[in-house]
Each structure stands twice: as C-alpha cells, then as structure tokens.
Protein backbone atom coordinates (compact mmCIF):
# COMPACT_ATOMS: atom_id res chain seq x y z
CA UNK A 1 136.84 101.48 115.95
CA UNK A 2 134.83 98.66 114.22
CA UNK A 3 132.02 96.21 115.31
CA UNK A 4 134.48 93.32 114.56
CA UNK A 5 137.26 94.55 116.55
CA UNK A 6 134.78 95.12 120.07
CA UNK A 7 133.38 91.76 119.26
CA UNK A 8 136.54 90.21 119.64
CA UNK A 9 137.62 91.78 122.53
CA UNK A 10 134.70 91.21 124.24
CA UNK A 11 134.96 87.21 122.96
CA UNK A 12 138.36 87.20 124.18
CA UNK A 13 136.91 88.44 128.18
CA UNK A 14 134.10 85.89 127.76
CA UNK A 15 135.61 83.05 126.49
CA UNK A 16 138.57 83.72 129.77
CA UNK A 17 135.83 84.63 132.07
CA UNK A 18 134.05 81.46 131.26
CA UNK A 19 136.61 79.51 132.30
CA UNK A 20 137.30 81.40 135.25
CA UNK A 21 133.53 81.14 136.01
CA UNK A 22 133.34 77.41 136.02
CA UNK A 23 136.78 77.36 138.56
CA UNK A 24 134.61 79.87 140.40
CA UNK A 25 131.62 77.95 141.09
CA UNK A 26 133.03 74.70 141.66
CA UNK A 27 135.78 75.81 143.88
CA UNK A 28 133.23 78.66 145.96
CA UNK A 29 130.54 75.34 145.57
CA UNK A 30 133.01 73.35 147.58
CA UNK A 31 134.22 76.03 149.89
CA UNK A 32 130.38 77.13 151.22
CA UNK A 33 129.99 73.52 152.09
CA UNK A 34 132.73 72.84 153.62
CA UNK A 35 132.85 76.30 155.96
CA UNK A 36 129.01 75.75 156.22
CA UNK A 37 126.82 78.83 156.72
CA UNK A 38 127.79 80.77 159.35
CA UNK A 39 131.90 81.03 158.31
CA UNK A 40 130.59 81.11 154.62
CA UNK A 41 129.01 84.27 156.28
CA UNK A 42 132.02 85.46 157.80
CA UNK A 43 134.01 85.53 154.35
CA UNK A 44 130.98 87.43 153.24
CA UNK A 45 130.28 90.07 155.84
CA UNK A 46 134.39 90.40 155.19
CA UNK A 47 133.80 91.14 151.81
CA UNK A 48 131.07 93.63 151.97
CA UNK A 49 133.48 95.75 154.77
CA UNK A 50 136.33 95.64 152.13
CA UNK A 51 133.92 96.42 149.42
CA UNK A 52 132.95 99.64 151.35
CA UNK A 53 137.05 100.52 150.94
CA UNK A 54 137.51 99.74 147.81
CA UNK A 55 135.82 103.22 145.75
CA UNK A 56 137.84 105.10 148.44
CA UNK A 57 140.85 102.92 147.53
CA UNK A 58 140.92 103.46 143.91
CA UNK A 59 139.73 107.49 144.40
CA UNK A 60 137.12 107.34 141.57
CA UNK A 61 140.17 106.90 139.22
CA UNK A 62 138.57 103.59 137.63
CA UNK A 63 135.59 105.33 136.45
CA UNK A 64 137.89 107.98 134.14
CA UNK A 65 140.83 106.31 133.05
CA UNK A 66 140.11 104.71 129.92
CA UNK A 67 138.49 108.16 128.81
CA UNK A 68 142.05 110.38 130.12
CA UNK A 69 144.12 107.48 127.99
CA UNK A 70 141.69 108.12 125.10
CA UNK A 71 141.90 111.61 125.46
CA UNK A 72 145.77 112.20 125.88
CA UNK A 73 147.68 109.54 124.28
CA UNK A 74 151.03 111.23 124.82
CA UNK A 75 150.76 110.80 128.22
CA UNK A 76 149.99 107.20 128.96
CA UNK A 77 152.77 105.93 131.18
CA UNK A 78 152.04 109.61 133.70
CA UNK A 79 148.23 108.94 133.72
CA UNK A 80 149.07 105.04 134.84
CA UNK A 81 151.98 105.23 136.44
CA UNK A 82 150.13 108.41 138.77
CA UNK A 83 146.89 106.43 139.36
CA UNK A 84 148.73 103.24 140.69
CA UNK A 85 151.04 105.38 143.12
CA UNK A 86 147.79 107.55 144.00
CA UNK A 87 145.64 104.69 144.63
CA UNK A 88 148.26 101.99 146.80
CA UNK A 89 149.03 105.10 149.03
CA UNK A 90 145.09 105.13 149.52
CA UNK A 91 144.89 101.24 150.12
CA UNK A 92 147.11 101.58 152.99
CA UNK A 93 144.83 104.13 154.89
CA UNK A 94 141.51 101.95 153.64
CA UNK A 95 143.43 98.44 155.27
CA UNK A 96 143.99 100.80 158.51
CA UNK A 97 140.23 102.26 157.94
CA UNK A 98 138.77 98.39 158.11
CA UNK A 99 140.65 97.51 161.25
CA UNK A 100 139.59 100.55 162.83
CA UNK A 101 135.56 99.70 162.07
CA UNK A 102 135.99 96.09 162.55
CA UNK A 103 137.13 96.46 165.95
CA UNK A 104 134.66 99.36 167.01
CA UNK A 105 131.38 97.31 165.36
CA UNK A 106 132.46 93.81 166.02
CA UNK A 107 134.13 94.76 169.07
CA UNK A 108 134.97 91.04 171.28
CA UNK A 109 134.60 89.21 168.27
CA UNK A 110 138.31 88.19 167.21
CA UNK A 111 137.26 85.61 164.51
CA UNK A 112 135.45 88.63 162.57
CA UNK A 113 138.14 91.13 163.02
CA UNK A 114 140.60 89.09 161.45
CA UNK A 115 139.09 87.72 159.25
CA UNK A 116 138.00 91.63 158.00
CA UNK A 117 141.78 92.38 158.40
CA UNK A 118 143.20 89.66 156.27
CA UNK A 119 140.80 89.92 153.56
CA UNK A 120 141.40 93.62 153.42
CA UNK A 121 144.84 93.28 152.09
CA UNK A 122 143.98 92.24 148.64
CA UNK A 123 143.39 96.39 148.20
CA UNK A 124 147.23 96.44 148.04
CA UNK A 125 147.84 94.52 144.65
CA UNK A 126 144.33 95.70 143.93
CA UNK A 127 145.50 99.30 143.45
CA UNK A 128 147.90 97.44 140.58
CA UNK A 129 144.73 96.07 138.85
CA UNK A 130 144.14 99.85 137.27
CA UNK A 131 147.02 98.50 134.46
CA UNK A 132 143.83 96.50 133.29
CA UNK A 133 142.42 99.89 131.71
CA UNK A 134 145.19 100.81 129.51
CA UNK A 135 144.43 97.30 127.96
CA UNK A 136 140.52 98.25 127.77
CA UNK A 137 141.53 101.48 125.98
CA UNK A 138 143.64 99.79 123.27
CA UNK A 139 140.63 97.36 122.54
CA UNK A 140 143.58 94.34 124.01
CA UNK A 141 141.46 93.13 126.99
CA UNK A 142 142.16 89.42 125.97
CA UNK A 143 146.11 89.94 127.82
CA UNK A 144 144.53 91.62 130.76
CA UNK A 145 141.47 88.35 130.50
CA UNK A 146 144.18 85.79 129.91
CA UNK A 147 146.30 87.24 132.74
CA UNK A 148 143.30 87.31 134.99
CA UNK A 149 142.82 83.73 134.32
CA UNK A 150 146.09 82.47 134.95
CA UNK A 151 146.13 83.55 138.13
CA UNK A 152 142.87 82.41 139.38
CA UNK A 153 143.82 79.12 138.26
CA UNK A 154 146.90 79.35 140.36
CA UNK A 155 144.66 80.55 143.26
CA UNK A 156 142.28 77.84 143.00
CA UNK A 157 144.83 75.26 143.35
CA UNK A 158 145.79 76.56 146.25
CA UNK A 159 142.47 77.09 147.07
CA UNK A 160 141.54 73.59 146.78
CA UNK A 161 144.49 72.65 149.09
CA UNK A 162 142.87 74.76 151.61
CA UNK A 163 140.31 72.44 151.50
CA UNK A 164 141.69 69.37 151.37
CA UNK A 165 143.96 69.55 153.99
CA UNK A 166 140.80 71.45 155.55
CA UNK A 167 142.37 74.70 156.84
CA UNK A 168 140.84 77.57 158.88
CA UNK A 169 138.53 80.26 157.62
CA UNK A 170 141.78 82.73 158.15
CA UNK A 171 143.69 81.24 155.43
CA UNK A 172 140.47 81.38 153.31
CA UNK A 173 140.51 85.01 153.61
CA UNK A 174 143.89 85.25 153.25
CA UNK A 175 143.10 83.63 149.49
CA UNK A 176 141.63 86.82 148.67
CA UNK A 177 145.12 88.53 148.71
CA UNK A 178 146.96 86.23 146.82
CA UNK A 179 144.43 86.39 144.07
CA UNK A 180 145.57 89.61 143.40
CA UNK A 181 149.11 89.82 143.91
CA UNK A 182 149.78 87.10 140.97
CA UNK A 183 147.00 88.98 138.77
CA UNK A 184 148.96 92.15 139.17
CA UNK A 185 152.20 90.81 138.57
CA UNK A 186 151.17 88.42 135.45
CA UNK A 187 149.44 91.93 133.91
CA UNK A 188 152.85 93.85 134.70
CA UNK A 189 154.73 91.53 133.05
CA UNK A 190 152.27 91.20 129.97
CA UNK A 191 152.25 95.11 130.08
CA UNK A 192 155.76 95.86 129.98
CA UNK A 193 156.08 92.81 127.12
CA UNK A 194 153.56 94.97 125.30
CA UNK A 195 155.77 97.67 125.49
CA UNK A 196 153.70 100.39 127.52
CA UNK A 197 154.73 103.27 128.34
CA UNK A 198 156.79 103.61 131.47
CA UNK A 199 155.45 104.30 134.87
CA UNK A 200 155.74 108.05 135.81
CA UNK A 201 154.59 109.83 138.95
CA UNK A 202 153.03 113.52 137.63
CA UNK A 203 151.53 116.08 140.42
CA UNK A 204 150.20 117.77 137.50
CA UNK A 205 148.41 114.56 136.27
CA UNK A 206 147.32 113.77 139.74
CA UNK A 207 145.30 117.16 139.95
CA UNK A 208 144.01 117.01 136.59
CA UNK A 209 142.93 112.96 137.17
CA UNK A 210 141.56 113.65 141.02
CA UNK A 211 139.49 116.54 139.72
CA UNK A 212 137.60 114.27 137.11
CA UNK A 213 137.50 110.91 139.81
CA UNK A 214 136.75 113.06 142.92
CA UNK A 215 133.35 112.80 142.17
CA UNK A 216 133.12 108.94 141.42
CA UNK A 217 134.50 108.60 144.90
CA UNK A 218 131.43 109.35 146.98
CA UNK A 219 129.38 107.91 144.34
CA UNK A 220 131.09 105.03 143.92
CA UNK A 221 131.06 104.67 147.58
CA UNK A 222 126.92 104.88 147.49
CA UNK A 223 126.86 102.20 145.09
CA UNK A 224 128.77 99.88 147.42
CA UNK A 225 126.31 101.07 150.50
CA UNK A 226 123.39 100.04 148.21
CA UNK A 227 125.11 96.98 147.04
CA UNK A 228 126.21 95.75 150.46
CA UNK A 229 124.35 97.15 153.28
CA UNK A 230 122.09 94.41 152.85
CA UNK A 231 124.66 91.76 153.80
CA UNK A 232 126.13 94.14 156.71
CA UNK A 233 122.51 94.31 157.97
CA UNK A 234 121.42 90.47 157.96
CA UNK A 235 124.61 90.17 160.43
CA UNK A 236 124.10 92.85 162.68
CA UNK A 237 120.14 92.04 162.84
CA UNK A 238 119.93 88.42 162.13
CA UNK A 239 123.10 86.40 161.36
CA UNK A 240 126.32 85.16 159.88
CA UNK A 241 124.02 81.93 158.75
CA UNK A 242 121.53 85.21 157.06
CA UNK A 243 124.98 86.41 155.21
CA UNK A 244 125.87 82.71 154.27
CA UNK A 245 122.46 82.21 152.64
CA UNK A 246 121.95 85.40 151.21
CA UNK A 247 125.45 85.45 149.58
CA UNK A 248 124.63 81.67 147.78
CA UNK A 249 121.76 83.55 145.95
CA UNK A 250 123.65 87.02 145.49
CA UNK A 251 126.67 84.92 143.99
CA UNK A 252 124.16 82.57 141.59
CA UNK A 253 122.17 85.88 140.01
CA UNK A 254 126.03 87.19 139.67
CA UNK A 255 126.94 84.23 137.64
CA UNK A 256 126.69 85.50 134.08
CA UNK A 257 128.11 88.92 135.08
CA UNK A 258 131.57 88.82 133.14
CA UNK A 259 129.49 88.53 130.48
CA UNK A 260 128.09 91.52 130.71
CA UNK A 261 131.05 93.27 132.07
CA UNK A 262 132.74 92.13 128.75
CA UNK A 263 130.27 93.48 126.38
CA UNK A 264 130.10 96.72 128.36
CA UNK A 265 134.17 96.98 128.95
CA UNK A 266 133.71 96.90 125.00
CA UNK A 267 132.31 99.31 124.02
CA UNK A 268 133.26 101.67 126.21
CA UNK A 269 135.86 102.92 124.07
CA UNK A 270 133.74 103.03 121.21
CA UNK A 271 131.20 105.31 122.70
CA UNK A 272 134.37 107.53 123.64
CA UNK A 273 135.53 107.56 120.43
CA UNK A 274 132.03 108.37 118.41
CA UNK A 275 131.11 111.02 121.13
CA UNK A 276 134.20 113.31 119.70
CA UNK A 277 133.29 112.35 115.68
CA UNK A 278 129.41 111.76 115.52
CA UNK A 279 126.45 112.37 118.12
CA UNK A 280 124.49 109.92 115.56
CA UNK A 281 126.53 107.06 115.90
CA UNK A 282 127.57 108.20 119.62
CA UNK A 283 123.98 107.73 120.49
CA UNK A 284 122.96 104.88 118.88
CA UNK A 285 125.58 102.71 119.88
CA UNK A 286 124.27 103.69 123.52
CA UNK A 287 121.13 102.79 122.75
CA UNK A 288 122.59 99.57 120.97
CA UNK A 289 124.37 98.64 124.17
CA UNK A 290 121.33 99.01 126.20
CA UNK A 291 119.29 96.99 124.22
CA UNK A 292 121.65 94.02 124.18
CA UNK A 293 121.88 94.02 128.01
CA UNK A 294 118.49 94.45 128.72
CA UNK A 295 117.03 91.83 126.43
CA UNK A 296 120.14 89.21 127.54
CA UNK A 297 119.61 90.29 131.16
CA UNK A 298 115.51 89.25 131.55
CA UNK A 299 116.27 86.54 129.46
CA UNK A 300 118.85 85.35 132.50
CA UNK A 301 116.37 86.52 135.43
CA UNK A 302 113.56 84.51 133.92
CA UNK A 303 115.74 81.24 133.52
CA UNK A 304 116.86 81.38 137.14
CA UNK A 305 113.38 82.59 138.65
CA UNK A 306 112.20 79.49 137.39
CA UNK A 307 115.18 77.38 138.53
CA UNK A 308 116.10 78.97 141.63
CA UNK A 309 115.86 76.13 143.64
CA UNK A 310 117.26 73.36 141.27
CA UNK A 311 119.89 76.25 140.47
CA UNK A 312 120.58 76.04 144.41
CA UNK A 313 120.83 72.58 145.33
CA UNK A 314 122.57 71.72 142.61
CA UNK A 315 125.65 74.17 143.74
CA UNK A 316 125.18 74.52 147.49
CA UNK A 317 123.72 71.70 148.46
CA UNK A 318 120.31 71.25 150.49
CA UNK A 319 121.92 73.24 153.83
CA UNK A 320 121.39 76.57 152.05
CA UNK A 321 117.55 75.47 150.73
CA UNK A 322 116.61 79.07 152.48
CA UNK A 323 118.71 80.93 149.56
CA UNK A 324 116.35 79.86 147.12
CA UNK A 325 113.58 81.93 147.25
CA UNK A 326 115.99 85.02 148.13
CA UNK A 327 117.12 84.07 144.37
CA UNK A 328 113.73 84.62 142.93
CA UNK A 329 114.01 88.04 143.69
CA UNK A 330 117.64 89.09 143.79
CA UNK A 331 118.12 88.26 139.75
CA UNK A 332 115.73 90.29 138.73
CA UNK A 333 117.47 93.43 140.06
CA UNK A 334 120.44 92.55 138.29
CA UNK A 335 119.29 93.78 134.58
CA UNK A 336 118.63 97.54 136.58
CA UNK A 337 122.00 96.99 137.98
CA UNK A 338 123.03 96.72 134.44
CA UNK A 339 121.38 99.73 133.11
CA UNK A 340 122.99 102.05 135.41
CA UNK A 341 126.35 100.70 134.38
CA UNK A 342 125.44 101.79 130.82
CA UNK A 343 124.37 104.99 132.36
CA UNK A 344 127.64 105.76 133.74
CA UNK A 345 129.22 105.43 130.12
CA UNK A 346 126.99 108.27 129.40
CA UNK A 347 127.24 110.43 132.47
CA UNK A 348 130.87 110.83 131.50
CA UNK A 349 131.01 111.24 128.07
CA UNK A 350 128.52 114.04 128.78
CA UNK A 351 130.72 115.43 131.56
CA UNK A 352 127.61 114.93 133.91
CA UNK A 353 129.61 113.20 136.69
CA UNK A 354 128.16 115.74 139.57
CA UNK A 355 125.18 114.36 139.22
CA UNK A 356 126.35 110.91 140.40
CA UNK A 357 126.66 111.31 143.92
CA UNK A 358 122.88 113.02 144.62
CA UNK A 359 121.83 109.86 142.42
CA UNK A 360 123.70 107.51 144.33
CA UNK A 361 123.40 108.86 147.75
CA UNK A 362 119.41 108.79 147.11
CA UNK A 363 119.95 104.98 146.22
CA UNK A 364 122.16 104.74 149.21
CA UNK A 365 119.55 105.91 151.77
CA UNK A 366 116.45 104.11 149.80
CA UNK A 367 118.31 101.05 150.45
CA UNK A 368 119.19 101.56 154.28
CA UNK A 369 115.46 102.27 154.93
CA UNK A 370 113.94 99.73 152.83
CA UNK A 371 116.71 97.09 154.14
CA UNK A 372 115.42 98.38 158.31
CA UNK A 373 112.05 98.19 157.22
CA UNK A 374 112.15 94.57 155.22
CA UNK A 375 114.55 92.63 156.93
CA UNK A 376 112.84 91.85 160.10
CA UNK A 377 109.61 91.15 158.72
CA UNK A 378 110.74 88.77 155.82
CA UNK A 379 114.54 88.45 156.49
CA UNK A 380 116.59 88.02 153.78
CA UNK A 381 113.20 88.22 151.61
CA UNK A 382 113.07 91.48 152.60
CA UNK A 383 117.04 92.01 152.16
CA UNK A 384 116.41 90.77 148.60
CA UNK A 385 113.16 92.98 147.40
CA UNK A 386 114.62 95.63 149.32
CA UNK A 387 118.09 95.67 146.66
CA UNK A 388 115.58 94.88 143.64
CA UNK A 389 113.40 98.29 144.96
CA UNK A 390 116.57 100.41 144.73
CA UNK A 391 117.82 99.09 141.45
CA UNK A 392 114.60 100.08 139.88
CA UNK A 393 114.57 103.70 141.35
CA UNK A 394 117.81 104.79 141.63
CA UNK A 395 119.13 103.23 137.69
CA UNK A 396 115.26 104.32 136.15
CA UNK A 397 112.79 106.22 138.32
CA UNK A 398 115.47 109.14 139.13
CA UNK A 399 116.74 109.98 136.02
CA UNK A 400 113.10 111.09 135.30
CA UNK A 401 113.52 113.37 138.41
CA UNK A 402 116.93 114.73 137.94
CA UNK A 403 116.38 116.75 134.48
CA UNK A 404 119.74 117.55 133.48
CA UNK A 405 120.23 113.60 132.90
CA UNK A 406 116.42 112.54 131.68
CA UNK A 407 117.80 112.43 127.84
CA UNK A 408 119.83 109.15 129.15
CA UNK A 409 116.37 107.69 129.44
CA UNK A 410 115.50 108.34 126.02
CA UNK A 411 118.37 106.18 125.07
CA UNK A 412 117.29 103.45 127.48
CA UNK A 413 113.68 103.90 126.13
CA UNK A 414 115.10 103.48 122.43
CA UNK A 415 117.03 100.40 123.43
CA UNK A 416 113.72 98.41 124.03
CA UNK A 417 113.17 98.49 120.34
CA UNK A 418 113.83 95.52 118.91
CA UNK A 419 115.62 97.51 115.99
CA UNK A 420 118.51 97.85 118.14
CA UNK A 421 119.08 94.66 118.78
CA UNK A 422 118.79 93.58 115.06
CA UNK A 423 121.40 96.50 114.28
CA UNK A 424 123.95 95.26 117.33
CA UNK A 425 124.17 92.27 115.18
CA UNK A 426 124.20 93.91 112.13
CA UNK A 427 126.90 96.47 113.48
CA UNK A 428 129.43 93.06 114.62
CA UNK A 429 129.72 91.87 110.98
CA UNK A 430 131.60 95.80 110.07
C-alpha cells in the first residue's frame, strides 16, 4: 500500500465529511436554538445513555475487523456477514438494556424515558454500519463517505422540516434512527454493486472474531464512561440546561474530528500491512501518524482557545454564552483523545488488547472521581478539566506505568520530531 493511495482515501472521507460537517452545524446550530437548553439537554443526556450501549452493541467487533479482513481474505463475506448478525442480535438486548435504566434512574420522568427509548433505536441499523470496514480494508472509504453523506443529507431535510413545522423533541430523537437506517441501506446497496462477498453466518467465525473483540468490549465500554459520564453527571447533579451547555462546547472542540478520523481510518490498513513485511516501516509510519495528529490537533485547540467565545455565539447564539469557557478547556483534551486512538492501532497489531481494559477502566474511575469532585465546585468547568485530566493520564501517563505497552510511548515520543512530519509529506508523493 502506497502514500498516494491512503491520501486519497483519506481526501475522499474529508472532502464527504466536510460537507456533512457544514449540514451538521447549521442544522444542530438551528436545532439547539430552537429546543433551547434544557431539551437540547435532553437529546444529549439521550445520547450519552445510548452511547453507554453502543461498545456492548457492536461486541468489540469494530475494533478487529479491518485486521480479520486483512488477515483472511478468503473469508470476507463469513467475517461480515457473522459480525452484522452477532451485533443486531446484541442491539436488541442494549434497546431493552436503555429502557430498563431509563426508567429505574429517571424514574417519573416520561419526557426523558422516551426520549432515551426512541433515540436508542438507531443501534438497530447501527449494527449494519460494520459493512463500512470492509470498505476501510480495501483502501475504498470514499463509497462508504459518499454513502454516509447521502443520507445525512436526506436526514437533514427532514430534519429541517422538524423545525419548521416546529415538532416535538420526540421526533427529534426519533431523527437519530432514521439517520442510520438510509446509511445502512445506501452502503448495502453500494456494497453488493461492488460485488462483496455474500453475507454468511459462521459459528466458527463467531468464536474466532468474539475471542479477539471480547476484550474491546469492556474497554470500549470504559472509554464511553470516561467520555460521557460527564454529561450523565451535570444532569443528575445540576441540569438538563448543564447538558445543553456543555454539549454546545463538547460538539464545537468535535468539529474537525472526521478529519482526523479520516487520516487515522487511513492508515490503519497500512500499519496492518507493514507490521507482517517490515517492523522499520511498521514503526515509523506509527510514529508518522502520531506526529501528524498531534501537531494538526494543538494547532486546532489553540485556534478555538482563543475563539471560544466568538466560536460560540456565532453557532449557538448568546443563550449558551456559559459554554464558552467550558470550550477553553474541553479542546485541549481532544489531541490526547487522539493519541490513544493511534494507540489502539498499535495495541492490536501487537496483540496487546488485554491490556485495554485495566487502561481504560483506570480512565473510567479517574473520570468518575474527578467529575464528583469538580462538578460542584466549578460545574461544567469542572466537568470540562475533569475529561481534559483523564485524557492526559489514561492516553500518556499510564502507558509509562503499564510496562508491557511503554514502547508505544517511544513512538509517540518520536512523533514530536519534526522529521516525521516532513517525511508524512514526503511519504504522500510515493
């Protein structure tokens, strides 16, 4: 695999996502200020249950799947055809799981648990969105972007009718759902136009693929605890206007994250591929990946640290003024947010993945207690520098304390050479 041919994937996931990104903001600008907020909050705190669901959803099978099509070729349409079946079986029990919390920990009110409920059935077309990784592994991602794009488009129009004929928060959740069904049955279509492989159901391929995801599962499921317990716990100690606020600055230091996603998505395959032919190469194109996302990633935080509040007003309007400072903070824990996504890449090309849930279940806890302690004595301040806190130590400071998984550092380390940005460019013109 080339430097041209990841480059032009990745262009073809930006250049989509851009667009997408634009409907994004403009539609979600229009939609906080017209719920306000406290229902802005409500879609939120919805959100962040369903997030919870979604690692248990997809069984840790996301985090392995472009390596098992890498690895066995011949068996493409068992290894996607399994994970889909495995994985909309588990979105049943997860849609079942939200009710079931909803109604225990927001127990009287109605608007909440419906809201929870409707937004949790997205996880059923969801399970269908694992199709995306066959494209990832055959360096195609534009059909998959493309595909993606259509059908946000589609969503915002109906979206925007939402708001013009000024419907009720239920119907915004409801949104959520729809999103996905016409992504997964625009990427079906592309994929069987493709010709890939048909679907099969293999018990064998099930075992072999559960006992590589089973542990991405619990980590996966610490990530979303440290990713969203802040939200959860501005509702259930301050308020749905607390969500509404903190999710305007959450979503803003998010807005450059296909980016990211794309370049990473990338060369994921590439690393995959190098690992089996040359630890050289192998290594420095992790080091090269690094150093492009930590160099574009301060160069973001910096911009909106300075900005924050023009970056606010200008896209929610002077009712969520509060989210501006929580902005300051929140982008800066992005670029460690980042890092540990590179860190992943490595993890399982190493074959390190039990390490993953004693790293994430440290971050998990870190961010509980910092979120108890900071929350009521700067609100969501404290929410914010409590997320940025557990960035830093669970994507840097641990792999210093964990041994078996210190080398990745070295190849963060490296990536703060300037060299390795200079050879990323060098390395797109092959």
């Amino acid at each position: 695999m080339n430097g041209r041919k990841i480059a032009q994937n990745a262009i073809w996931i930006i250049l989509c996502r851009i667009v997408q990104s634009i409907i994004s903001l403009v539609i979600g600008m229009m939609s906080a200020r017209y719920l306000g907020p406290s229902n802005y909050g409500v879609i939120n705190y919805a959100a962040s249950i369903v997030a919870f669901a979604v690692p248990i959803m997809y069984l840790g099978i996301n985090n392995i799947l472009v390596q098992e099509i890498i690895n066995n070729p011949d068996d493409e349409g068992k290894i996607i055809g399994t994970s889909v079946t495995l994985s909309f079986f588990s979105a049943i029990a997860c849609i079942a799981g939200v009710f079931a919390f909803t109604s225990i920990v927001n127990a009287g009110e109605t608007e909440t648990i419906v809201v929870c409920l409707l937004y949790s059935l997205l996880m059923l077309f969801q399970s269908v969105d694992l199709i995306q990784y066959w494209f990832q592994a055959k360096l195609i991602s534009k059909y998959a972007s493309v595909a993606s794009l259509i059908a946000y488009i589609c969503v915002a129009v109906y979206r925007l009718y939402l708001l013009f004929s000024r419907k009720s928060v239920y119907m915004f959740a409801l949104s959520q759902m729809i999103d996905f069904l016409v992504i997964a049955a625009i990427l079906y279509i592309v994929y069987s136009k493709l010709n890939g492989p048909k679907f099969e159901f293999s018990l064998g391929t099930a075992k072999r693929i559960f006992s590589k995801s089973r542990y991405y599962i619990v980590s996966s499921l610490m990530v979303t605890i440290f990713a969203q317990t802040d939200k959860i716990m501005l509702k259930l100690m301050l308020s749905e206007e607390a969500v509404g606020y903190y999710s305007a600055a959450v979503t803003c230091a998010g807005i450059t994250a296909f980016v990211f996603a794309a370049i990473i998505d990338s060369f994921r395959p590439a690393i995959f591929e190098t690992k089996k032919q040359d630890k050289e190469i192998y290594e420095t194109n992790i080091s090269r990946l690094y150093s492009i996302i930590l160099y574009l990633s301060l160069f973001q935080s910096l911009f909106m640290a300075i900005f924050s509040n023009e970056i606010i007003y200008i896209l929610y309007g002077s009712q969520y003024a509060p989210a501006s400072s929580a902005l300051q903070i929140i982008v800066w824990y992005t670029t460690f947010a980042y890092l540990g996504s590179v860190r992943n890449i490595w993890i399982l090309a190493e074959s390190k993945h039990k390490y993953l849930w004693i790293i994430n279940l440290a971050g998990a806890l870190a961010n509980i207690l910092l979120n108890y302690i900071c929350i009521p004595c700067w609100g969501i301040n404290g929410a914010a520098f409590a997320s940025l806190i557990t960035q830093i130590f669970t994507n840097v400071i641990i792999g210093y304390i964990i041994r078996p998984i210190s080398y990745n550092n070295k190849l963060m380390l490296k990536g703060l050479h300037l060299k390795y940005l200079y050879s990323f460019l060098k390395y797109l013109k092959k």
